[in-house]
C-alpha atoms as a PDB file:
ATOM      1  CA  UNK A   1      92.114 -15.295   3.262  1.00  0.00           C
ATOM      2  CA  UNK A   2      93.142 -18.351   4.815  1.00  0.00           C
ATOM      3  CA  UNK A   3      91.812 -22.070   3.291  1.00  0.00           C
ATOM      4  CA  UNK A   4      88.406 -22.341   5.561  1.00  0.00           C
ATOM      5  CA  UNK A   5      87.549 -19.057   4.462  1.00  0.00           C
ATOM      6  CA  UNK A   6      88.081 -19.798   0.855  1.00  0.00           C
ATOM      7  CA  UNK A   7      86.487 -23.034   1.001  1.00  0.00           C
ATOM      8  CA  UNK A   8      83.341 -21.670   2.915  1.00  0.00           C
ATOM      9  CA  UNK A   9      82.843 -18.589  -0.197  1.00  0.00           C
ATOM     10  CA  UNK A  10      83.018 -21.422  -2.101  1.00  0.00           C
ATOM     11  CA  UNK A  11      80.412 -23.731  -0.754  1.00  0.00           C
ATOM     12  CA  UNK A  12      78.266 -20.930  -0.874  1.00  0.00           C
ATOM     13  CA  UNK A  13      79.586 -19.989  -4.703  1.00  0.00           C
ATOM     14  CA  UNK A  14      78.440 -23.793  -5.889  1.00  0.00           C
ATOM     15  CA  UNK A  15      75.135 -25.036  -7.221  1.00  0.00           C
ATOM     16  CA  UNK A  16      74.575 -27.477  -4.204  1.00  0.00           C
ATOM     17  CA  UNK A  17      73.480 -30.308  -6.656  1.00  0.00           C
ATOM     18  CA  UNK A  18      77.334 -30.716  -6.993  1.00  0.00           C
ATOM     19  CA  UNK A  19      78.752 -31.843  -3.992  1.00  0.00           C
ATOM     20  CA  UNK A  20      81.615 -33.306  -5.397  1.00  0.00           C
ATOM     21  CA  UNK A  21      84.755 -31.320  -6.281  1.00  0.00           C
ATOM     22  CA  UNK A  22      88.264 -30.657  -5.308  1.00  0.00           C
ATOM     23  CA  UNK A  23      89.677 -27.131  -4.402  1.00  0.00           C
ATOM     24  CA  UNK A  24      93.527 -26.364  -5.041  1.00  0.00           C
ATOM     25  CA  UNK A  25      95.896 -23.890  -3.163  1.00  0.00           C
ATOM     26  CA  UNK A  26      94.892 -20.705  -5.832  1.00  0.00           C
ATOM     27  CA  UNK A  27      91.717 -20.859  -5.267  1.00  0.00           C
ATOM     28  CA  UNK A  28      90.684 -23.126  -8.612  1.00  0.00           C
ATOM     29  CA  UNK A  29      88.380 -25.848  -8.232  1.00  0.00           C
ATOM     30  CA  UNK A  30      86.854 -29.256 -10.609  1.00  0.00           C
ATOM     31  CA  UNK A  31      83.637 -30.265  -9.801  1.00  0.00           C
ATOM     32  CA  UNK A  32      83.186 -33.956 -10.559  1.00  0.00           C
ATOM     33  CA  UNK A  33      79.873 -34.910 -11.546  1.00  0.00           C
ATOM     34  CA  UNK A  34      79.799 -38.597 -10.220  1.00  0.00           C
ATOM     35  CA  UNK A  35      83.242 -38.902  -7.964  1.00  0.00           C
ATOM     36  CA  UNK A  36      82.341 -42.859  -7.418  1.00  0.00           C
ATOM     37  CA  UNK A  37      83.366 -43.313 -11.229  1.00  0.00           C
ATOM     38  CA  UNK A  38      86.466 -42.043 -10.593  1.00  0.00           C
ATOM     39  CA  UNK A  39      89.037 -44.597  -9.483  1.00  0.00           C
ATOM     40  CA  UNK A  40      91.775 -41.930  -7.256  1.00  0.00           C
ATOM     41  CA  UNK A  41      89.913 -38.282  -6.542  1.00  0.00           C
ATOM     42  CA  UNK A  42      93.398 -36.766  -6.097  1.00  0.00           C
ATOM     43  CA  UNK A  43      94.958 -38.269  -9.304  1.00  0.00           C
ATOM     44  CA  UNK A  44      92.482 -37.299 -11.247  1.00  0.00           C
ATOM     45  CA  UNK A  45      91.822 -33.671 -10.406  1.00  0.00           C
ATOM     46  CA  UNK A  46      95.895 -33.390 -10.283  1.00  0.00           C
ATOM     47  CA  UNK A  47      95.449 -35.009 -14.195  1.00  0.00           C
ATOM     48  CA  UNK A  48      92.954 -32.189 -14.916  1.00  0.00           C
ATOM     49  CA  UNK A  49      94.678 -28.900 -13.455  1.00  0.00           C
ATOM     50  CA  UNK A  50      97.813 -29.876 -15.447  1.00  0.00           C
ATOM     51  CA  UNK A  51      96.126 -30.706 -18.418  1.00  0.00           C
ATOM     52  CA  UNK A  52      93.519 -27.270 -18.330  1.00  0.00           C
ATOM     53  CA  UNK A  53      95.013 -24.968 -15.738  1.00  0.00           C
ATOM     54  CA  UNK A  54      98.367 -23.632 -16.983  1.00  0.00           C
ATOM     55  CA  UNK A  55      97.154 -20.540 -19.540  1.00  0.00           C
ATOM     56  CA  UNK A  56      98.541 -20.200 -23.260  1.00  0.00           C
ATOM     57  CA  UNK A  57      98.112 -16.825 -24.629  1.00  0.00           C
ATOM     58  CA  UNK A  58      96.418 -17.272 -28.145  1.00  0.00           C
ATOM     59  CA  UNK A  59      94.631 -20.575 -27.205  1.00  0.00           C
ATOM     60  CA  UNK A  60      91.769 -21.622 -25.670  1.00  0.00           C
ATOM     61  CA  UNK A  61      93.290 -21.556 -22.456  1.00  0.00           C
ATOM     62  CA  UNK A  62      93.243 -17.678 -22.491  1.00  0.00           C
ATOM     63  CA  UNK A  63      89.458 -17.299 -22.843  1.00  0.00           C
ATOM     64  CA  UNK A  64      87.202 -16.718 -19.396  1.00  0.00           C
ATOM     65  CA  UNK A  65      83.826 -15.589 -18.497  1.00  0.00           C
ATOM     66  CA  UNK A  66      83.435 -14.092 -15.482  1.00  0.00           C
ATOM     67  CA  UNK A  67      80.552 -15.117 -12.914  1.00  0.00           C
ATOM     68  CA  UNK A  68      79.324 -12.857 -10.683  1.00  0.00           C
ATOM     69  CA  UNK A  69      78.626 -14.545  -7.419  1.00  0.00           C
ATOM     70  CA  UNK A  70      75.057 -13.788  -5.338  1.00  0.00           C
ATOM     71  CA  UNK A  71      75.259 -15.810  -2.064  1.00  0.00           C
ATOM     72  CA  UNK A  72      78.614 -14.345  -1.413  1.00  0.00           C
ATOM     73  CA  UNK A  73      81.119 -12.196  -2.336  1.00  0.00           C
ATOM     74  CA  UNK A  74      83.121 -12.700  -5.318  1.00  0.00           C
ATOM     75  CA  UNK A  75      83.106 -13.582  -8.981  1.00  0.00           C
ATOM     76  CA  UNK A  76      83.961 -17.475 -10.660  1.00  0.00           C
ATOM     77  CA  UNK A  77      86.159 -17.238 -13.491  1.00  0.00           C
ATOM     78  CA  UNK A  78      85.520 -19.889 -15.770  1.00  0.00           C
ATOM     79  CA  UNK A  79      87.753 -21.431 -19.026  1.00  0.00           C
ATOM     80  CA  UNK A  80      88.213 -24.236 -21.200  1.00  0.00           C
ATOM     81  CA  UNK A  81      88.236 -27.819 -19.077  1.00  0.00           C
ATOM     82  CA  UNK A  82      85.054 -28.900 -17.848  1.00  0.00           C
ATOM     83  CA  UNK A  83      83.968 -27.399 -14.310  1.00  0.00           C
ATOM     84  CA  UNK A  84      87.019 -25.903 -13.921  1.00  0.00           C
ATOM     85  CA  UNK A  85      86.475 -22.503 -11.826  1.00  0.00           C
ATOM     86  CA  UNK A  86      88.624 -20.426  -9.889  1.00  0.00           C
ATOM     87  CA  UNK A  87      87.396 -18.427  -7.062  1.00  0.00           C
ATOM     88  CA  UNK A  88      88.328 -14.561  -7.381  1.00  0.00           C
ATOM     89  CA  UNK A  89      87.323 -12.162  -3.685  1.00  0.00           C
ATOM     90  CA  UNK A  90      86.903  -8.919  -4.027  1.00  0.00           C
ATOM     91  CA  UNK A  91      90.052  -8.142  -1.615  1.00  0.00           C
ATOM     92  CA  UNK A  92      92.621  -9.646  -3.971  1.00  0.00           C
ATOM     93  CA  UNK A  93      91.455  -7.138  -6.425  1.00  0.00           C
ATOM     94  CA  UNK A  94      92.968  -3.018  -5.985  1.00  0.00           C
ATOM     95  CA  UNK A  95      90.011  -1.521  -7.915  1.00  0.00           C
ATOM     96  CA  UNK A  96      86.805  -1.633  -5.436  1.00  0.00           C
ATOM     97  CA  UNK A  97      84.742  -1.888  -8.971  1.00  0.00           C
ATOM     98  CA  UNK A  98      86.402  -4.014 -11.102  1.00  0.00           C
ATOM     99  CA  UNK A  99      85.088  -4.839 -14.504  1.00  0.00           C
ATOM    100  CA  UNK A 100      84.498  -8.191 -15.917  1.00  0.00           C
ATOM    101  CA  UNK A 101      87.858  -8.176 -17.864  1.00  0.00           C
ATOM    102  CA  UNK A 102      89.859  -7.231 -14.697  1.00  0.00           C
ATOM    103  CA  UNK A 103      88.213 -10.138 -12.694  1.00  0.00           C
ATOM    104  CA  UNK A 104      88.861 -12.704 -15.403  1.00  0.00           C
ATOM    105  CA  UNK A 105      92.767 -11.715 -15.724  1.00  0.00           C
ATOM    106  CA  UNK A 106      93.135 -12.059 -12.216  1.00  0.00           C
ATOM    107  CA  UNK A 107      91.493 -15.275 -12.092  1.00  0.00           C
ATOM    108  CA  UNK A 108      92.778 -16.614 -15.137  1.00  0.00           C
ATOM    109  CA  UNK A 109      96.494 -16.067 -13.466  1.00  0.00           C
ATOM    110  CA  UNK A 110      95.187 -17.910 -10.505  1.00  0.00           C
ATOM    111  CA  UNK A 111      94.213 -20.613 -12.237  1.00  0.00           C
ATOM    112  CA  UNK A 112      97.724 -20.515 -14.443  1.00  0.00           C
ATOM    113  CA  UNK A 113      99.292 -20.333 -10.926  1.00  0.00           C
ATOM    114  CA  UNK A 114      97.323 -23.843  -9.829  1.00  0.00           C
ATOM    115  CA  UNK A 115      98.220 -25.372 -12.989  1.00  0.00           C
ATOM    116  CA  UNK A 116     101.915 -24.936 -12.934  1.00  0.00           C
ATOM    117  CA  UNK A 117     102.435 -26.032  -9.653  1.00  0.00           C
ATOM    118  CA  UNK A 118      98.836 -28.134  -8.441  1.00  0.00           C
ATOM    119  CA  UNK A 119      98.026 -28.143  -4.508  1.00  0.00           C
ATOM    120  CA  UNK A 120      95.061 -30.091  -3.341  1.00  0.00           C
ATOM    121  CA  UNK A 121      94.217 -28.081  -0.300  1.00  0.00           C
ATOM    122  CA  UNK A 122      90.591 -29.716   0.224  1.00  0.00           C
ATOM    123  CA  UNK A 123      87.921 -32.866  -1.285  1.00  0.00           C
ATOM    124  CA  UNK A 124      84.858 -31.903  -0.788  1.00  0.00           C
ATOM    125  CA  UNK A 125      82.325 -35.587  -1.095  1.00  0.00           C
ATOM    126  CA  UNK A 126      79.279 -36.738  -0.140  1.00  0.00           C
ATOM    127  CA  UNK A 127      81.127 -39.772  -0.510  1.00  0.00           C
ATOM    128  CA  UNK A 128      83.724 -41.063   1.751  1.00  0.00           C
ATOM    129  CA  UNK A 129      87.044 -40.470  -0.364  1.00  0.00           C
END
């Protein structure tokens, strides 16, 4: 999937009351609850996925739930840092009926992937940034 696809599942994955968040290259995204507080978008969100996106087995960074998605295809996998998601589609995944568990692993090395090496790849405001 290239970026506009990713970013339009996720649009659609969102609770449009949050307009506000910033996607990275994996497919991980923060959703800021009031981006006007926050002095540099970029710096911040960067400041987040290194602090909550790299995974530690036996810590909270290991733990998930998995969100299955109902305005488009695709599960969230959520973890410890506040509205931090990562976006998992059903054609990264072999199994065409993957459980919960399998969904979360994948996602949670997604969002290890975005946290060792962060990529802003979009801002999405309903503020000029």
């Amino acid at each position: 999937m290239n970026n506009e696809e990713i970013i339009a599942h996720i649009k659609l994955a969102i609770n449009p009351k949050f307009q506000d968040w910033v996607l990275f290259k994996n497919g991980t995204y923060i959703i800021f609850d009031d981006i006007t507080t926050v002095k540099d978008v970029k710096d911040e969100a960067l400041k987040l996925m290194k602090e909550f996106g790299p995974v530690f087995a036996g810590s909270s960074a290991g733990d998930f739930n998995t969100i299955h998605l109902h305005l488009t295809e695709g599960w969230l996998v959520s973890g410890h840092g506040y509205g931090m998601y990562t976006y998992v589609h059903p054609s990264e995944l072999d199994n065409e009926i993957p459980d919960d568990l399998e969904i979360g692993l994948y996602g949670r090395s997604k969002r290890n992937l975005d946290g060792q090496n962060p990529e802003i790849i979009h801002i999405n405001s309903q503020y000029s940034v």
